[in-house]
PDB file of N, CA and C in Angstrom:
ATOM      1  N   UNK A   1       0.839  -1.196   0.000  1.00  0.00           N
ATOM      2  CA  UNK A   1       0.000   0.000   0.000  1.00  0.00           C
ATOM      3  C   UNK A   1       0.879   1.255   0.000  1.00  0.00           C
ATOM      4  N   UNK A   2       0.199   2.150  -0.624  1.00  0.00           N
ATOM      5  CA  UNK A   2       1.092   3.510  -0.571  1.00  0.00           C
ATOM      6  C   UNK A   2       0.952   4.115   0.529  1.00  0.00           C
ATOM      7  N   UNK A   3       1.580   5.489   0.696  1.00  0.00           N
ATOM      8  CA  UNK A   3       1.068   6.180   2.376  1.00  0.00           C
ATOM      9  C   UNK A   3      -0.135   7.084   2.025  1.00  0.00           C
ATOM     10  N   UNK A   4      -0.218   7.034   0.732  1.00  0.00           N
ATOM     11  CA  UNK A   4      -1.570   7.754   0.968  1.00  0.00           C
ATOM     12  C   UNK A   4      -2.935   7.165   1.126  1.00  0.00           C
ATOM     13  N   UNK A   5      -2.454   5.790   0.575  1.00  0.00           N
ATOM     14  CA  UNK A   5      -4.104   4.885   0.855  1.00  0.00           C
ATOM     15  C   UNK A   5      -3.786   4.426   2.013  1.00  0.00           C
ATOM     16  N   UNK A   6      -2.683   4.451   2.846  1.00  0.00           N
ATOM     17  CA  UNK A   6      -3.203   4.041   4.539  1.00  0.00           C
ATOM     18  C   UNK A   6      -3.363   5.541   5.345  1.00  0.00           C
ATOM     19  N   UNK A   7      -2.774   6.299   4.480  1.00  0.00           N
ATOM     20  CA  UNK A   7      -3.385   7.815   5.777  1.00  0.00           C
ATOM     21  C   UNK A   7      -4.611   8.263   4.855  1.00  0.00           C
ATOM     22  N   UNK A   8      -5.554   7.636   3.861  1.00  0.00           N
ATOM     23  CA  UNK A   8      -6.644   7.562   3.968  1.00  0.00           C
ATOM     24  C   UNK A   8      -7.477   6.409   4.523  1.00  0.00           C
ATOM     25  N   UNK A   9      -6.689   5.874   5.025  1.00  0.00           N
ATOM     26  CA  UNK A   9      -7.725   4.424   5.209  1.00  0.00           C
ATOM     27  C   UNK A   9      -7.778   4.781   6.929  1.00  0.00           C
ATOM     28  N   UNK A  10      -6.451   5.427   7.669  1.00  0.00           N
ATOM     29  CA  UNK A  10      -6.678   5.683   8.987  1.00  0.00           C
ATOM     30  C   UNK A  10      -7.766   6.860   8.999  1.00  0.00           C
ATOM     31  N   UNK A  11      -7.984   7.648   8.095  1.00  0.00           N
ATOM     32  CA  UNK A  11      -8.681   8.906   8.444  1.00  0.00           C
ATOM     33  C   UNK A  11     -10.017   8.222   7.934  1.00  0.00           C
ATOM     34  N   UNK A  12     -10.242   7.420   7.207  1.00  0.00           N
ATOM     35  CA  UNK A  12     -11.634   6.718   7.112  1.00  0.00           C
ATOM     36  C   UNK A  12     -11.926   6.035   8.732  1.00  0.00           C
ATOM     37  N   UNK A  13     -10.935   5.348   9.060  1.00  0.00           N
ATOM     38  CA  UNK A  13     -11.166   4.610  10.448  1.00  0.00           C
ATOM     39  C   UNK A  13     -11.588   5.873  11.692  1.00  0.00           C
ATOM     40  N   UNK A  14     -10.457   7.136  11.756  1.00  0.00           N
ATOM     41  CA  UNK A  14     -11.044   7.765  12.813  1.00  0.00           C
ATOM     42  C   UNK A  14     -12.538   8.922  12.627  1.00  0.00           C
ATOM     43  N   UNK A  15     -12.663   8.690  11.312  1.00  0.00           N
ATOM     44  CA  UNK A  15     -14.095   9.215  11.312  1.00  0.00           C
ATOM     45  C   UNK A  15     -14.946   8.398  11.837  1.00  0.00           C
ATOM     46  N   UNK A  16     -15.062   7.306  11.721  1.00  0.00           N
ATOM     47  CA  UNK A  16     -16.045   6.133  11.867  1.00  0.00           C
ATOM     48  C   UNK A  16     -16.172   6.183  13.440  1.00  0.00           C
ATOM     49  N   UNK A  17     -14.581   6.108  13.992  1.00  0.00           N
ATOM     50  CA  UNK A  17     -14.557   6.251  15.523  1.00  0.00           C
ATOM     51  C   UNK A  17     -15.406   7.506  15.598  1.00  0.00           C
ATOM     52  N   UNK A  18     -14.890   8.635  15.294  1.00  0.00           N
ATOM     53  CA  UNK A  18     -15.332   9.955  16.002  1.00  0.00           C
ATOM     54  C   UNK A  18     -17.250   9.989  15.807  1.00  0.00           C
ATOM     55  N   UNK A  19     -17.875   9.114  14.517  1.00  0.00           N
ATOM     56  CA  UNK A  19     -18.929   9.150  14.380  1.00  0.00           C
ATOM     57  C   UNK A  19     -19.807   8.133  15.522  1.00  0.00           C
ATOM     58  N   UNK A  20     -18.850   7.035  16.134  1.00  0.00           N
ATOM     59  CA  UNK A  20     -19.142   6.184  17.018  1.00  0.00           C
ATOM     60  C   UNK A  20     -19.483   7.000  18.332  1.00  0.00           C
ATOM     61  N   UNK A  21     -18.753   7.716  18.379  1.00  0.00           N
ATOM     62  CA  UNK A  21     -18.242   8.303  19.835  1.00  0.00           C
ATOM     63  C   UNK A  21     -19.193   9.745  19.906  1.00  0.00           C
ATOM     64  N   UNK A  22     -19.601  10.243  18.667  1.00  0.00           N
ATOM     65  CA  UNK A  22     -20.960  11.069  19.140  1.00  0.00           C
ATOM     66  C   UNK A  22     -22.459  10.314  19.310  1.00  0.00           C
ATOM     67  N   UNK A  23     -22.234   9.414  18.800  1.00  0.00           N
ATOM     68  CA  UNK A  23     -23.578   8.096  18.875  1.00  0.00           C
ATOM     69  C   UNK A  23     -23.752   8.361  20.400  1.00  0.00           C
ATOM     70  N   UNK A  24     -22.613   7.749  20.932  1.00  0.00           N
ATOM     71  CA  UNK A  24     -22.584   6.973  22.218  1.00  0.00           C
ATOM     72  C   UNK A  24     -22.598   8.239  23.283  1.00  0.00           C
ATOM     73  N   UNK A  25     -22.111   9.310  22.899  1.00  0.00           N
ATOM     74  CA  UNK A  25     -22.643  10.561  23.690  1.00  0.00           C
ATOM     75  C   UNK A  25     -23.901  11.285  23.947  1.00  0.00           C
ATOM     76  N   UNK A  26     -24.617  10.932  22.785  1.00  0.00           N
ATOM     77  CA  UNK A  26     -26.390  10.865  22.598  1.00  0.00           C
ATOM     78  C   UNK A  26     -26.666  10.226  23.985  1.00  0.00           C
ATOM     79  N   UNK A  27     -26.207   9.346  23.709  1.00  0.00           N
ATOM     80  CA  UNK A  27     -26.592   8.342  24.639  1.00  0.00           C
ATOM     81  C   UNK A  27     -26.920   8.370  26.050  1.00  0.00           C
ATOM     82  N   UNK A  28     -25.581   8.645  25.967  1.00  0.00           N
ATOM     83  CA  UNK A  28     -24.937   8.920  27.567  1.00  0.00           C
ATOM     84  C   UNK A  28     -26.107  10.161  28.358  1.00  0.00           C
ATOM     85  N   UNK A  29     -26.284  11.055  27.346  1.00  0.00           N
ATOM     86  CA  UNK A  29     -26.904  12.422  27.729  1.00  0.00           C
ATOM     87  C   UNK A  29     -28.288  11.469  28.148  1.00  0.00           C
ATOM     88  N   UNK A  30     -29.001  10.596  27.179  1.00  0.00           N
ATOM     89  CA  UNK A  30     -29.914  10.243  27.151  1.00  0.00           C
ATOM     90  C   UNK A  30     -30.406   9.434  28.573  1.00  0.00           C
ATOM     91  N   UNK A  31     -29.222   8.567  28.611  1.00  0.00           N
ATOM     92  CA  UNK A  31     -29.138   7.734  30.027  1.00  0.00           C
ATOM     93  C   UNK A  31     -28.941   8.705  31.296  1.00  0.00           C
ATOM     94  N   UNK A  32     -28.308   9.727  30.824  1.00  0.00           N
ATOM     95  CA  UNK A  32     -27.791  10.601  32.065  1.00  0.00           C
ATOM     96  C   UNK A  32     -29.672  11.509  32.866  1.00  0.00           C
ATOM     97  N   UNK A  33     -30.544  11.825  31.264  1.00  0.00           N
ATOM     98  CA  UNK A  33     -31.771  12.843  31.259  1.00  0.00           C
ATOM     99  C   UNK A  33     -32.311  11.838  32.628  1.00  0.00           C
ATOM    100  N   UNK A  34     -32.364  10.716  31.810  1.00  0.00           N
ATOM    101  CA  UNK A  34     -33.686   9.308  32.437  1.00  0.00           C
ATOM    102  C   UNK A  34     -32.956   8.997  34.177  1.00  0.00           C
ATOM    103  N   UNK A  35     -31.925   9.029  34.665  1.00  0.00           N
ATOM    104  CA  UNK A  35     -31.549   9.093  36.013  1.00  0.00           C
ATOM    105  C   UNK A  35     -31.724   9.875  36.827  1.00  0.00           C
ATOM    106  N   UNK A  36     -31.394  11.095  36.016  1.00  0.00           N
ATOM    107  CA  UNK A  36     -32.022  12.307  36.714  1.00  0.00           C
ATOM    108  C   UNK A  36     -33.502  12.352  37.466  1.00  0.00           C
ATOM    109  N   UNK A  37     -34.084  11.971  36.124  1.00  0.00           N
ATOM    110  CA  UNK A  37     -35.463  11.865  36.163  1.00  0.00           C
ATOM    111  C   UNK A  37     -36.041  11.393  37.200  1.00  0.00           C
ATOM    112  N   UNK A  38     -35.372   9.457  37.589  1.00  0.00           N
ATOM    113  CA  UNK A  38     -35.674   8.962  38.547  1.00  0.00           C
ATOM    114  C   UNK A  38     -35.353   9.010  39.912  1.00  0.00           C
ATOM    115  N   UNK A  39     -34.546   9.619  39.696  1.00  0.00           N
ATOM    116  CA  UNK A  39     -33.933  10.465  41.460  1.00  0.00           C
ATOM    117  C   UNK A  39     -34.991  11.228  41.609  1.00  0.00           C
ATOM    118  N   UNK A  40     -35.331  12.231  40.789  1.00  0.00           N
ATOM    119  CA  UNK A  40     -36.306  13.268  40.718  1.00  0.00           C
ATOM    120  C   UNK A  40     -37.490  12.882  41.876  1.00  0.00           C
ATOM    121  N   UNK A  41     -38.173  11.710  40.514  1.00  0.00           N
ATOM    122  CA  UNK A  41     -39.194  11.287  40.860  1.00  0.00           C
ATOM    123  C   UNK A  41     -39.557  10.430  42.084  1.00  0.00           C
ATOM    124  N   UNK A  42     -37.888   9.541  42.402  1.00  0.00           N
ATOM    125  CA  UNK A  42     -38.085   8.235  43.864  1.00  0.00           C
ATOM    126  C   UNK A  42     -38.006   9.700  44.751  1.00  0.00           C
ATOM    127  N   UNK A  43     -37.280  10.947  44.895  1.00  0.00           N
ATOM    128  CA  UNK A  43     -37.370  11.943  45.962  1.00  0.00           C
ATOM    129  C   UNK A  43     -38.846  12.412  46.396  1.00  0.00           C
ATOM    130  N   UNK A  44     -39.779  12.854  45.090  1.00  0.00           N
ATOM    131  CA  UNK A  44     -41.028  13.053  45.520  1.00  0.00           C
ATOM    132  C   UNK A  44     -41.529  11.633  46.211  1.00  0.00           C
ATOM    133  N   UNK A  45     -41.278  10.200  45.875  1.00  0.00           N
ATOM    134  CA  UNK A  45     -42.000   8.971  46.699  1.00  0.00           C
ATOM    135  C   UNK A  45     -41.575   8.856  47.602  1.00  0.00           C
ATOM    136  N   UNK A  46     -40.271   9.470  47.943  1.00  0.00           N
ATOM    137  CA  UNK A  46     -39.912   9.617  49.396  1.00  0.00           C
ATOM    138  C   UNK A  46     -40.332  10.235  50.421  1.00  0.00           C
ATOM    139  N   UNK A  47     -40.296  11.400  49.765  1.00  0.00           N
ATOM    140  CA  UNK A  47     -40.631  12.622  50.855  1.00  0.00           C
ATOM    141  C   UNK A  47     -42.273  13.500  50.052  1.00  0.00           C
ATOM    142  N   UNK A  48     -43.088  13.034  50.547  1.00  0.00           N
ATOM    143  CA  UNK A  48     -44.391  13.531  49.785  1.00  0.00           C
ATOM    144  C   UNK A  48     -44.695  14.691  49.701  1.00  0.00           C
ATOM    145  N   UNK A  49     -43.995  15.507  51.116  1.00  0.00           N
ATOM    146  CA  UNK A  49     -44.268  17.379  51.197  1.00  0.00           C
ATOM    147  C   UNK A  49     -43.713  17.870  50.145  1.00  0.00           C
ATOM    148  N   UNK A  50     -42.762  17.352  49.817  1.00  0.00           N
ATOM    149  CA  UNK A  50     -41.709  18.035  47.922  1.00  0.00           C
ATOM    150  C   UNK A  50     -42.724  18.337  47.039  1.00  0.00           C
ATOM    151  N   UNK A  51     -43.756  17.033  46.780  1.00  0.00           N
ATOM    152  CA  UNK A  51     -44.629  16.663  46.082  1.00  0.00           C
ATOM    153  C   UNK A  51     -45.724  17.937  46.468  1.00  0.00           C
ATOM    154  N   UNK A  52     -45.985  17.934  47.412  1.00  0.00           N
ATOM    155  CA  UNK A  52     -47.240  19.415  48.114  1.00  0.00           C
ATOM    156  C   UNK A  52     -46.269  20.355  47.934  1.00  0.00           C
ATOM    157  N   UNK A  53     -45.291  20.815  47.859  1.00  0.00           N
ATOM    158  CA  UNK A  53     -44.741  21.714  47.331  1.00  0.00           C
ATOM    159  C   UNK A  53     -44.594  22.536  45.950  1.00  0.00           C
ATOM    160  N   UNK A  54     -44.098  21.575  45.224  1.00  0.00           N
ATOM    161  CA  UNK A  54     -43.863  21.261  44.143  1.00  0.00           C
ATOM    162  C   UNK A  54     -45.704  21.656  43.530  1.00  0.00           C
ATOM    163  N   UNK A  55     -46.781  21.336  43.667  1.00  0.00           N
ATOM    164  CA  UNK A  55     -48.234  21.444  43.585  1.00  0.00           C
ATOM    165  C   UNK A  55     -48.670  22.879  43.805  1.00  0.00           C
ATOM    166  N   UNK A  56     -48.253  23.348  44.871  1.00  0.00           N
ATOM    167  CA  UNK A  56     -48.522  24.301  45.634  1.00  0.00           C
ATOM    168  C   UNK A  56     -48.011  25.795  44.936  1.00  0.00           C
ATOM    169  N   UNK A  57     -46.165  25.375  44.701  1.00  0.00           N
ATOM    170  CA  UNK A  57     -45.953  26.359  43.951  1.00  0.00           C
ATOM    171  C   UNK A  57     -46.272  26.393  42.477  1.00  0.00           C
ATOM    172  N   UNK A  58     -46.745  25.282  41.487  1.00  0.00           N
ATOM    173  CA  UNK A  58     -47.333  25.519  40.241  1.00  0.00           C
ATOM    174  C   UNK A  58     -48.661  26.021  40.184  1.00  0.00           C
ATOM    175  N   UNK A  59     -49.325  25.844  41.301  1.00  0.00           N
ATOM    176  CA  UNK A  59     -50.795  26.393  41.456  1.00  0.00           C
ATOM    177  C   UNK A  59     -50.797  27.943  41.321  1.00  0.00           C
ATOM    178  N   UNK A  60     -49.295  28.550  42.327  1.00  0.00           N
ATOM    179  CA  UNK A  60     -49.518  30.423  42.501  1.00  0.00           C
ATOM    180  C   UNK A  60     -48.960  30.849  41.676  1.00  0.00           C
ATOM    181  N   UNK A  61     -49.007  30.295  40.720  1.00  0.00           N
ATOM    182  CA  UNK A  61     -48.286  31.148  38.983  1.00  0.00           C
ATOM    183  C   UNK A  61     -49.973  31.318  38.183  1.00  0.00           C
ATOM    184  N   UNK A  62     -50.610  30.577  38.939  1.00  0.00           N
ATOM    185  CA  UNK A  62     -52.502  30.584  37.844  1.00  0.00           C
ATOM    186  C   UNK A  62     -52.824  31.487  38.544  1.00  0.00           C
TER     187      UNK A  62
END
């Protein structure tokens, strides 16, 4: 092989990586939204006044 068809064949490979590696950052954000979420949500099943709170202050904005 010449050096230019392997320093195109590596720059084909680290695109593929770099296209892998924003996939998997989607992701991450995605997995990261949905944890959040459930902390969020097991805190209100924990502690129920959050929950009357949380009610209370969306009510005095109407």
């Amino acid at each position: 092989m010449k050096k230019d068809e392997i320093l195109e064949e590596i720059a084909e490979n680290l695109s593929r990586i770099s296209d892998s590696l924003d996939e998997m950052n989607i992701q991450l954000e995605d997995i990261s939204m949905a944890s959040k979420m459930l902390v969020f949500f097991k805190m209100i099943e924990l502690r129920p006044e959050m929950k009357e709170k949380l009610v209370h202050h969306n009510t005095s904005f109407e």
